[in-house]
Every structure is written in structure tokens, then in C-alpha cells.
Protein backbone atom coordinates (compact mmCIF):
# COMPACT_ATOMS: atom_id res chain seq x y z
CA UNK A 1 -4.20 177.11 -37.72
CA UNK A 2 -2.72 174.18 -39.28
CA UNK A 3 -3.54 171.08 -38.43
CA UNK A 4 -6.91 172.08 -37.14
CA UNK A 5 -7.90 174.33 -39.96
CA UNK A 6 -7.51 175.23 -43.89
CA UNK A 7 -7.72 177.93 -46.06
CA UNK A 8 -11.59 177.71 -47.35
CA UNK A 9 -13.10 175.84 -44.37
CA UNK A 10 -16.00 177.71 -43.07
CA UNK A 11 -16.45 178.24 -39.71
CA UNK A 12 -20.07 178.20 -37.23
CA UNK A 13 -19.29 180.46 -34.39
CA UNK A 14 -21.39 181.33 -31.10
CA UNK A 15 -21.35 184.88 -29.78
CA UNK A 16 -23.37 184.13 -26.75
CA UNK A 17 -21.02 180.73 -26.19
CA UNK A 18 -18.79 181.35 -22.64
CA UNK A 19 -15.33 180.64 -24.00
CA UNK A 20 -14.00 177.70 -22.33
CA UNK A 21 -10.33 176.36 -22.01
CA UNK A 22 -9.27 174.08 -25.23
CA UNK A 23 -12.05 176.58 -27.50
CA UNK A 24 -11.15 177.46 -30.87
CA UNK A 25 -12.07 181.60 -30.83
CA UNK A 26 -12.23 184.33 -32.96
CA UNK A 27 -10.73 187.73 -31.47
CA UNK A 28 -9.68 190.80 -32.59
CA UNK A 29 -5.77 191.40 -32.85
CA UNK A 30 -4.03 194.60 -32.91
CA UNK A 31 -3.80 195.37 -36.46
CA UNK A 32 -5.27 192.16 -37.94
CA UNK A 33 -8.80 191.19 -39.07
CA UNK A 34 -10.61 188.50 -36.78
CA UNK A 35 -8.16 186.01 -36.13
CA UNK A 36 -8.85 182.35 -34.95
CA UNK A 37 -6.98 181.14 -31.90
CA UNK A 38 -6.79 178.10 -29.04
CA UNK A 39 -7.93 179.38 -25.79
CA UNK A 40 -5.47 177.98 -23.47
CA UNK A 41 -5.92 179.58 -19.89
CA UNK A 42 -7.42 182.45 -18.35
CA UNK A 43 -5.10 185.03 -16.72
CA UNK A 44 -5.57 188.17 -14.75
CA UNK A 45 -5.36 190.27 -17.61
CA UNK A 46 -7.14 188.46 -19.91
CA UNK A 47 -6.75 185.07 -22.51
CA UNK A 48 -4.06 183.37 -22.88
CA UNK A 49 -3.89 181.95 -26.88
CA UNK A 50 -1.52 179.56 -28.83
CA UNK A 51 -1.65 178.93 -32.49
CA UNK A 52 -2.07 175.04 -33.29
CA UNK A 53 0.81 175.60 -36.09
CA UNK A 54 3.94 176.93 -34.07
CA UNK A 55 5.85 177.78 -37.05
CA UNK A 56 3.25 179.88 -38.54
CA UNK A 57 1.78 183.15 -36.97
CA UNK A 58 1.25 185.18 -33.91
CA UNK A 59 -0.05 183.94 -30.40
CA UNK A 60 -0.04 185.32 -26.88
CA UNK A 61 3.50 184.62 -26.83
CA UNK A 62 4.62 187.34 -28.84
CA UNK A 63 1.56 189.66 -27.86
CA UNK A 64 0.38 189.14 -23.98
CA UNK A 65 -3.11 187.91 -23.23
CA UNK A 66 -6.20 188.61 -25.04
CA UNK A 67 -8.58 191.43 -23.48
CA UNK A 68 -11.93 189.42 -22.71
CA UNK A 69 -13.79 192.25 -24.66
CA UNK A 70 -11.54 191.24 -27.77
CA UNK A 71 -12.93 187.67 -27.75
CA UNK A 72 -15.80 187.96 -30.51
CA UNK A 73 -17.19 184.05 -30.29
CA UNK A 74 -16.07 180.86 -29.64
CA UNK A 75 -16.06 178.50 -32.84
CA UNK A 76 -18.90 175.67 -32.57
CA UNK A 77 -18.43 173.89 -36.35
CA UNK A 78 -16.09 173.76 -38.88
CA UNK A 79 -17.38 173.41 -42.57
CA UNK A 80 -15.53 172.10 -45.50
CA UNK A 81 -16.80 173.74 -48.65
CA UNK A 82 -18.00 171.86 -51.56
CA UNK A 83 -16.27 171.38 -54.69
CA UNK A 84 -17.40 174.08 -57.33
CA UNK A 85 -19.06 176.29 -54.46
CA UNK A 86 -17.95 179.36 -53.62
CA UNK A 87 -15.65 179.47 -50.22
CA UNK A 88 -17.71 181.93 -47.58
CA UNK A 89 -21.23 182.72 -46.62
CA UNK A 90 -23.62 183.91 -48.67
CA UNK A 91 -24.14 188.27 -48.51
CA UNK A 92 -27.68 187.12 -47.40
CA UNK A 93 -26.43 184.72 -44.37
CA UNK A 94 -23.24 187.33 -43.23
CA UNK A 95 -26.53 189.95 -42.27
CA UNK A 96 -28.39 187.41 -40.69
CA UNK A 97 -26.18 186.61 -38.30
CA UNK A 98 -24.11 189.95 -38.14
CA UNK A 99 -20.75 188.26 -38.86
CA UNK A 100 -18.66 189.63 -41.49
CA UNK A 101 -16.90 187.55 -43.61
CA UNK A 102 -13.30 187.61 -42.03
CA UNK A 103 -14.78 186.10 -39.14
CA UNK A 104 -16.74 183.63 -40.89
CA UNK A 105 -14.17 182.27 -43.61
CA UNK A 106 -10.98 183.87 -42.05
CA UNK A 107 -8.15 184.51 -44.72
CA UNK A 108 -5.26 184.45 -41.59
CA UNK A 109 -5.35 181.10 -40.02
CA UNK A 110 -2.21 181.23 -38.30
């Protein structure tokens, strides 16, 4: 997701959030872990998604629309880490909010 995001920047995301046109999202892609993607528009089957880096990744070009059921939250804030910290929530935080860690600190930022 290059520009937008790096490896190691920790992302805030909203379960409960409608996703909304322009939205950042985290959704489940056939044989990936959460990935993060630009909602662009909705369609009949679904959302359609770009990746902010075209060079880089997977999108709805190459896949179709996103099922509305695969959309797990819409991203609210993006983090930066601090130096000597380590990158991702704590244990204690990931089963607060019931987020696992690939959707929290995603590894795949196409």
C-alpha cells in the first residue's frame, strides 16, 4: 500500500464503521491473511478495491469485487511505531479488541 502505508505502521480499525467510498479496509482475500485495500465503488456483487501502489500486489482487477461479508473493518488511524518498540499490538490489546495481529500490523501491504 505504498504511498499510503509501510511495513511496521500500525493500524486503528472500526468493525462497526459502514465502509464508505475512498476507505482504507481490511478484507479477507482468497488465500491471503487480512489484506488492506482502497474501497473504490460499490457494485452489484460486492466492493470494488484498488491497491494505492499499482506495481505492487493484487486488487479487484485481477480478482472481481469483494463479497461485503469479506470486508472485516474499515481503517480509522494509522500509527507509526516508535523507535526501539516493538512493531504490533501488545498479546494483551489483540484480545481486547478481538483483532489478530495480521489485521492489526498487516505483513502484505500491497
Amino acid at each position: 500500500m505504498l504511498p499510503t502505508l509501510r511495513a511496521g505502521d500500525l493500524l486503528l480499525a472500526d468493525r462497526a464503521a459502514p465502509p464508505r467510498p475512498g476507505d482504507l479496509v481490511l478484507a479477507r482475500w482468497s488465500g491471503s491473511p487480512l489484506v488492506v485495500k482502497r474501497l473504490l465503488r460499490r457494485e452489484a456483487d460486492g466492493w470494488w478495491v484498488e491497491r494505492d501502489n499499482p506495481a505492487v500486489g493484487v486488487d479487484s482487477w485481477s480478482s472481481g469485487a469483494v463479497a461485503p461479508d469479506d470486508l472485516v473493518a474499515v481503517v480509522r488511524v494509522r500509527l507509526w511505531p516508535r523507535p526501539g518498540r516493538p512493531v504490533g499490538p501488545s498479546r494483551a490489546a489483540r484480545s481486547r479488541t478481538g483483532v489478530g495481529p495480521s489485521a492489526t500490523a498487516p505483513k502484505n501491504l500491497e
